[in-house]
N, C-alpha and C. Protein backbone atom coordinates (compact mmCIF):
# COMPACT_ATOMS: atom_id res chain seq x y z
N UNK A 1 40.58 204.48 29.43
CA UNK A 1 39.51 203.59 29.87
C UNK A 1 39.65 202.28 29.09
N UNK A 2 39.59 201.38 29.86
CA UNK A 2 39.00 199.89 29.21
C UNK A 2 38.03 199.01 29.18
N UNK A 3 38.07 198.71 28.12
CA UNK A 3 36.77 197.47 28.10
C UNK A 3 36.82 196.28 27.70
N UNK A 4 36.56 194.96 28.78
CA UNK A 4 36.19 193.87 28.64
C UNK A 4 34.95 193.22 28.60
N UNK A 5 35.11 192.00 28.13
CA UNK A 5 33.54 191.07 27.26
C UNK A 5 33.76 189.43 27.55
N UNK A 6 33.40 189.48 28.69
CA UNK A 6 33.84 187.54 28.52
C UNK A 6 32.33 187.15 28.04
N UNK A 7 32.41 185.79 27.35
CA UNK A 7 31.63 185.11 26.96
C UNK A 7 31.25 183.64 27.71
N UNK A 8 30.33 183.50 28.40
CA UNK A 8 30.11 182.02 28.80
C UNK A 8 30.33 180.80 28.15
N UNK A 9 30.27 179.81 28.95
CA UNK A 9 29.37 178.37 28.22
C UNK A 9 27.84 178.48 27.78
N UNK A 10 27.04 178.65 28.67
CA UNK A 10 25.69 179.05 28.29
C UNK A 10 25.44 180.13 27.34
N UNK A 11 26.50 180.91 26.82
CA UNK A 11 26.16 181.92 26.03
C UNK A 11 25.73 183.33 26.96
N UNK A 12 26.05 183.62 27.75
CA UNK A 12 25.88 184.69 28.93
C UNK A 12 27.22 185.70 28.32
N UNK A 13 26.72 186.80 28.78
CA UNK A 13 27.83 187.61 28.40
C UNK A 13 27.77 188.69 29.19
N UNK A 14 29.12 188.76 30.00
CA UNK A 14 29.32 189.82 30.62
C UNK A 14 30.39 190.96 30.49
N UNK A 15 30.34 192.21 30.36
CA UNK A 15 31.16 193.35 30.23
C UNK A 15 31.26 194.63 30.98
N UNK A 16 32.37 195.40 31.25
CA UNK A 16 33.00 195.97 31.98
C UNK A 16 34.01 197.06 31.52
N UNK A 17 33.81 198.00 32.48
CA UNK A 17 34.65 199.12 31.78
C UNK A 17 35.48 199.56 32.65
N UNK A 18 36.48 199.84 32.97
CA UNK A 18 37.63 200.54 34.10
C UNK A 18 38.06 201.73 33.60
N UNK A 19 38.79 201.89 34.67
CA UNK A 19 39.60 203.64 34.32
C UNK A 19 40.56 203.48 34.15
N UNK A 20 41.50 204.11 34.10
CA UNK A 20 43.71 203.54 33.86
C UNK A 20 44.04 202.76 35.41
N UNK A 21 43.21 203.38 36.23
CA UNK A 21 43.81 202.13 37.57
C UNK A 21 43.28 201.40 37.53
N UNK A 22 42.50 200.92 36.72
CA UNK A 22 41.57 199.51 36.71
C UNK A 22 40.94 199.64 37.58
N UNK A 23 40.33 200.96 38.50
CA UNK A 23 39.09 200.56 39.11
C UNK A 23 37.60 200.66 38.34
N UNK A 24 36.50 200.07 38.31
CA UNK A 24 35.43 199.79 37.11
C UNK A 24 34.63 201.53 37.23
N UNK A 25 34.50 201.91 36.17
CA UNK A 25 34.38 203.30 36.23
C UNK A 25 33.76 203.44 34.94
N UNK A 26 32.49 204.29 34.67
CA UNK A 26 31.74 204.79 33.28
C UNK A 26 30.78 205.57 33.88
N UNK A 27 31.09 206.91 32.94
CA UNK A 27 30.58 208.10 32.90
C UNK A 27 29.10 207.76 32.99
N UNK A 28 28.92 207.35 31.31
CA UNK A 28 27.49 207.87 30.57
C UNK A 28 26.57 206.60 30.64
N UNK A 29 27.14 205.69 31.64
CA UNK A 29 26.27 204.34 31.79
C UNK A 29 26.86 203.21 32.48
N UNK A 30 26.45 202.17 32.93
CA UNK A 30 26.37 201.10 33.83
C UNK A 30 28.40 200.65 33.60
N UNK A 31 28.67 200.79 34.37
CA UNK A 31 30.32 200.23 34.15
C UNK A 31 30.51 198.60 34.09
N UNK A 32 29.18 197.79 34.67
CA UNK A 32 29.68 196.64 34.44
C UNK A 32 27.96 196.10 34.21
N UNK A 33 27.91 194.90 32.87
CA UNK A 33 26.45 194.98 32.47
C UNK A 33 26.74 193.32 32.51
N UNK A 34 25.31 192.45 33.00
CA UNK A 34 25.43 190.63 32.71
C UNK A 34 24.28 190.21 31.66
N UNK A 35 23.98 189.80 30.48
CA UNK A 35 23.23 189.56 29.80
C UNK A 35 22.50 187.76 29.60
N UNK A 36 22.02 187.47 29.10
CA UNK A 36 21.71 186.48 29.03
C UNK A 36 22.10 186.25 27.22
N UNK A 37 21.56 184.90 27.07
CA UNK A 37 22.45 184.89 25.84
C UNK A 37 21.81 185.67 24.96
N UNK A 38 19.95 185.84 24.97
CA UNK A 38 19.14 186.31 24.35
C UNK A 38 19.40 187.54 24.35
N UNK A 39 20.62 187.87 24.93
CA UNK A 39 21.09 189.82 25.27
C UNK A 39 20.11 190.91 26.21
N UNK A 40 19.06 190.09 26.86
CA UNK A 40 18.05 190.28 28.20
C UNK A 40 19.31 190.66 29.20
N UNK A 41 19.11 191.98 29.28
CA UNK A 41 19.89 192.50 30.68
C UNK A 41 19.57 191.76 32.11
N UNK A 42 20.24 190.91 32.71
CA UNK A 42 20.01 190.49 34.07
C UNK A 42 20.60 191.26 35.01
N UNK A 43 21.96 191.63 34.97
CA UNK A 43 21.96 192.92 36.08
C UNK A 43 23.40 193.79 35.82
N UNK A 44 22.50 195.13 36.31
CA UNK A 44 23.01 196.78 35.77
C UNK A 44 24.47 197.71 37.17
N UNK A 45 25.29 197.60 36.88
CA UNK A 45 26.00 198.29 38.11
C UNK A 45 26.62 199.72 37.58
N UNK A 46 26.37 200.95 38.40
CA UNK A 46 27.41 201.95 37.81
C UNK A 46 28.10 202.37 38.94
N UNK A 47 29.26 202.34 38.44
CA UNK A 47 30.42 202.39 39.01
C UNK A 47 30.65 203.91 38.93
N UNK A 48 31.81 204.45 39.89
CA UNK A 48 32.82 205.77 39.74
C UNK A 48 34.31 206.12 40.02
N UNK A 49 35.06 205.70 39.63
CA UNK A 49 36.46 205.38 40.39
C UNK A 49 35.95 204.43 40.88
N UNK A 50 35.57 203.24 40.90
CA UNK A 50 35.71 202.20 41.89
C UNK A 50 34.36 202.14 42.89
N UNK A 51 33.80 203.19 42.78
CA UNK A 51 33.12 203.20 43.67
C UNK A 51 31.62 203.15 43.18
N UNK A 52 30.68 202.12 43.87
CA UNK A 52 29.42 202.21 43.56
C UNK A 52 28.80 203.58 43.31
N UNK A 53 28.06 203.90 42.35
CA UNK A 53 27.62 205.43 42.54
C UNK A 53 27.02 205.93 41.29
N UNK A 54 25.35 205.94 41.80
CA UNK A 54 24.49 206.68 40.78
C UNK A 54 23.48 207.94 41.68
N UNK A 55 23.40 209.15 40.42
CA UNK A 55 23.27 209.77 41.31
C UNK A 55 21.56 210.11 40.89
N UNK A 56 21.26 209.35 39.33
CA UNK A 56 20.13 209.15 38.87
C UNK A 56 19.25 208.02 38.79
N UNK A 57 19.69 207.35 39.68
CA UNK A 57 18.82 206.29 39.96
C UNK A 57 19.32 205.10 40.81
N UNK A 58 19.38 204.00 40.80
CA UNK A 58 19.97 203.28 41.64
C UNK A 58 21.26 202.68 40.86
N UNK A 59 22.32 202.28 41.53
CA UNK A 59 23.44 201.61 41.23
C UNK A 59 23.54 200.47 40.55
N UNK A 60 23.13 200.00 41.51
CA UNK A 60 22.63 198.35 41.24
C UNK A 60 21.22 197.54 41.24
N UNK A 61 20.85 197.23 39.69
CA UNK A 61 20.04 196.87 39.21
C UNK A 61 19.80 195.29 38.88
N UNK A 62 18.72 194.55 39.31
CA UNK A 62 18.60 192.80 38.71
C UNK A 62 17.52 192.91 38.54
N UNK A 63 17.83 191.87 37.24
CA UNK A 63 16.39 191.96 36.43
C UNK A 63 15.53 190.44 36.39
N UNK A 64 14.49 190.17 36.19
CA UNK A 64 13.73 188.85 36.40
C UNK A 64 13.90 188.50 35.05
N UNK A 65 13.69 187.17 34.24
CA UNK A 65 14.03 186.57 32.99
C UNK A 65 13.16 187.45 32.23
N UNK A 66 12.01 188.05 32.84
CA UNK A 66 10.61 188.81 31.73
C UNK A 66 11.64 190.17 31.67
N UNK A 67 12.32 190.43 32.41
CA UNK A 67 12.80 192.02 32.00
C UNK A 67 12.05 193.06 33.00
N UNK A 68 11.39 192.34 34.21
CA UNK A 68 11.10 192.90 35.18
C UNK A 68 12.46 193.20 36.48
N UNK A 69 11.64 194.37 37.04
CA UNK A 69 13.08 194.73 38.03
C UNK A 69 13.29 193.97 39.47
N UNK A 70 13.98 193.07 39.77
CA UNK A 70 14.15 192.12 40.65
C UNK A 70 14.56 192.75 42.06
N UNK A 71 15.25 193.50 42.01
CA UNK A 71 16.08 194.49 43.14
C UNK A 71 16.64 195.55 42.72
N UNK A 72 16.64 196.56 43.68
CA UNK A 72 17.31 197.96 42.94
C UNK A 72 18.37 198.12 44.39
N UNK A 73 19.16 198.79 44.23
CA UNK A 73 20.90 199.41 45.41
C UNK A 73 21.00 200.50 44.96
N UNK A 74 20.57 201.23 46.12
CA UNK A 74 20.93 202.63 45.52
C UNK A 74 22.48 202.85 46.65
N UNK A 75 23.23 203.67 45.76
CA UNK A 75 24.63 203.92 46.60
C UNK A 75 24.76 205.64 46.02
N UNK A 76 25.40 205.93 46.62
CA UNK A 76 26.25 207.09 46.52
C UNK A 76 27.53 207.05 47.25
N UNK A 77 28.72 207.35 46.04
CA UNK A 77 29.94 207.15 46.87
C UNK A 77 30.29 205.78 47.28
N UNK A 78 29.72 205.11 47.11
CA UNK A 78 30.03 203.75 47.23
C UNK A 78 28.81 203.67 49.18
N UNK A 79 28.37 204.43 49.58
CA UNK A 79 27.72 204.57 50.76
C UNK A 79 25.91 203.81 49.94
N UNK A 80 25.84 202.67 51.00
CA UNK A 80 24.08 202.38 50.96
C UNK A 80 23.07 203.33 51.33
N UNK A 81 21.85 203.68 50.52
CA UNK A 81 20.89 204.08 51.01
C UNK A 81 19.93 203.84 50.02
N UNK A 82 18.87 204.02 51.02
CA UNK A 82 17.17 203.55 50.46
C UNK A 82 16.62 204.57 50.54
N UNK A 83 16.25 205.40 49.59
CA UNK A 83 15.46 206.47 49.19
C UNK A 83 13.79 206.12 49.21
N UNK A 84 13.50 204.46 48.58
CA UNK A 84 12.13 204.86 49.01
C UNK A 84 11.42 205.56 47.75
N UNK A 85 10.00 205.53 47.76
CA UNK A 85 9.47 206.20 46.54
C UNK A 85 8.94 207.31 46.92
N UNK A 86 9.10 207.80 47.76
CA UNK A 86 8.44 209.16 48.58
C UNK A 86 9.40 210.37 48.56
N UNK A 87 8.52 211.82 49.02
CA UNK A 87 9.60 212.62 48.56
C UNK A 87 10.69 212.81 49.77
N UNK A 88 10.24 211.95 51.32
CA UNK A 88 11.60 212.11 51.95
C UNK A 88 12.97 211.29 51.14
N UNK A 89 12.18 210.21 50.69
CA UNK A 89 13.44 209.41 49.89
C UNK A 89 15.18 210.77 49.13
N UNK A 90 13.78 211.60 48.52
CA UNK A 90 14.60 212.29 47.76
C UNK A 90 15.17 213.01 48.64
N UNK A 91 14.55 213.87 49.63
CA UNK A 91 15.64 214.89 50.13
C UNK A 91 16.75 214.02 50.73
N UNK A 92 16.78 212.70 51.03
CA UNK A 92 17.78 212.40 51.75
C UNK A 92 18.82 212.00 50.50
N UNK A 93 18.50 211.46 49.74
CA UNK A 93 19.53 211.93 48.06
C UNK A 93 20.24 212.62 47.94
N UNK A 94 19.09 214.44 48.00
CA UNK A 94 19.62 215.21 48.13
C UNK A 94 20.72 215.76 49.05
N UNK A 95 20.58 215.90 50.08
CA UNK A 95 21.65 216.11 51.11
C UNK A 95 22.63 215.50 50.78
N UNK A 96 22.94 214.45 50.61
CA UNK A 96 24.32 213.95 50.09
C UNK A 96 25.21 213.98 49.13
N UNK A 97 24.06 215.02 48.16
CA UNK A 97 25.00 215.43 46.81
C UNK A 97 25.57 216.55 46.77
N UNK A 98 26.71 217.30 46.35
CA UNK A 98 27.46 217.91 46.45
C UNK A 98 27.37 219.38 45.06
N UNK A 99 27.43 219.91 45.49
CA UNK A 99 26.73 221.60 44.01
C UNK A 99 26.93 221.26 42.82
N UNK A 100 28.09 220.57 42.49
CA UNK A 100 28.23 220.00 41.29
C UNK A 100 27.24 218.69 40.77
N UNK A 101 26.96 217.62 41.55
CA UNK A 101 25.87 216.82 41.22
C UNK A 101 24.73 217.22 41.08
N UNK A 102 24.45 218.46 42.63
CA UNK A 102 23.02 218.80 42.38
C UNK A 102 22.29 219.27 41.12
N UNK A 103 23.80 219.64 40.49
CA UNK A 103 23.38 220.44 39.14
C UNK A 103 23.53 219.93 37.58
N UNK A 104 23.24 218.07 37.88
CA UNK A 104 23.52 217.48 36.78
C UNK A 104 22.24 217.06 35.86
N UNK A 105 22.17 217.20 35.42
CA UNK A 105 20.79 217.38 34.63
C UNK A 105 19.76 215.61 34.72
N UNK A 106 20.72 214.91 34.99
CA UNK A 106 19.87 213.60 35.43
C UNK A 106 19.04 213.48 36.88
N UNK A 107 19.72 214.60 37.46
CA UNK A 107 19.13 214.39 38.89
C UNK A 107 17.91 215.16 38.79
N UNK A 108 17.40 216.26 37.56
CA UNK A 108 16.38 216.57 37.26
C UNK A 108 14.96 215.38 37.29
N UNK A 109 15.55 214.34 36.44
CA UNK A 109 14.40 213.15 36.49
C UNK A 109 14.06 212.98 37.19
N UNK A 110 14.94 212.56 38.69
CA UNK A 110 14.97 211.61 39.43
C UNK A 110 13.98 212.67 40.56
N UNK A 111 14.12 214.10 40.25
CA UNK A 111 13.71 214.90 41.22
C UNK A 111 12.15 214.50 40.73
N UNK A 112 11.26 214.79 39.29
CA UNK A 112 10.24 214.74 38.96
C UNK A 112 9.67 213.50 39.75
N UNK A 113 10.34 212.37 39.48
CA UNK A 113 9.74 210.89 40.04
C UNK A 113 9.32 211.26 41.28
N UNK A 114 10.34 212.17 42.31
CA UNK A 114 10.07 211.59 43.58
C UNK A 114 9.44 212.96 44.47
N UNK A 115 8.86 213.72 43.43
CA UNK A 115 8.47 214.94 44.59
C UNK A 115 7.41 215.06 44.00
């Protein structure tokens, strides 16, 4: 795995993590993060092989200058969907995850939030 850190003019800083094929890929958190200079997260992506994909929350995250949440992307597999804050949101989550995800202990949270 690798990791890069460019640094702006404005002092912005953005970083990134890949796999050996260089597609952007991280396990245990966001594979590619944009900060402000104040180190205020502006926006959150997790990657999987390359592919958009969270299976505990949404993918893709932007944040407002207060640290409020601007937009959320939820993907699986790199596939769009809108779950919604309701509990159909979740079963349709569900259906798309596979015995091994269903049984990852983050998707526990995500189950509490939405049922």
């Amino acid at each position: 795995m690798s990791y890069k850190e460019w640094k702006y003019s404005d002092d912005s800083i953005s970083k990134e993590w890949r796999d050996e094929r260089g597609r952007l890929h991280k396990e245990d958190g966001p594979a590619f993060i944009s900060t402000c200079k104040d180190g205020t997260i502006k926006r959150e992506e997790f990657w999987c092989r390359g592919r958009r994909h969270n299976i505990a929350g949404p993918a893709i995250t932007c944040y407002n200058n207060d640290g409020s949440i601007f937009v959320e992307h939820y993907y699986i597999n790199d596939v769009s969907r809108y779950l919604g804050s309701d509990k159909e949101g979740f079963w349709v989550l569900w259906d798309m995850l596979n015995k091994r995800e269903r049984e990852h202990p983050s998707i526990l949270k995500l189950m509490l939030r939405h049922t």
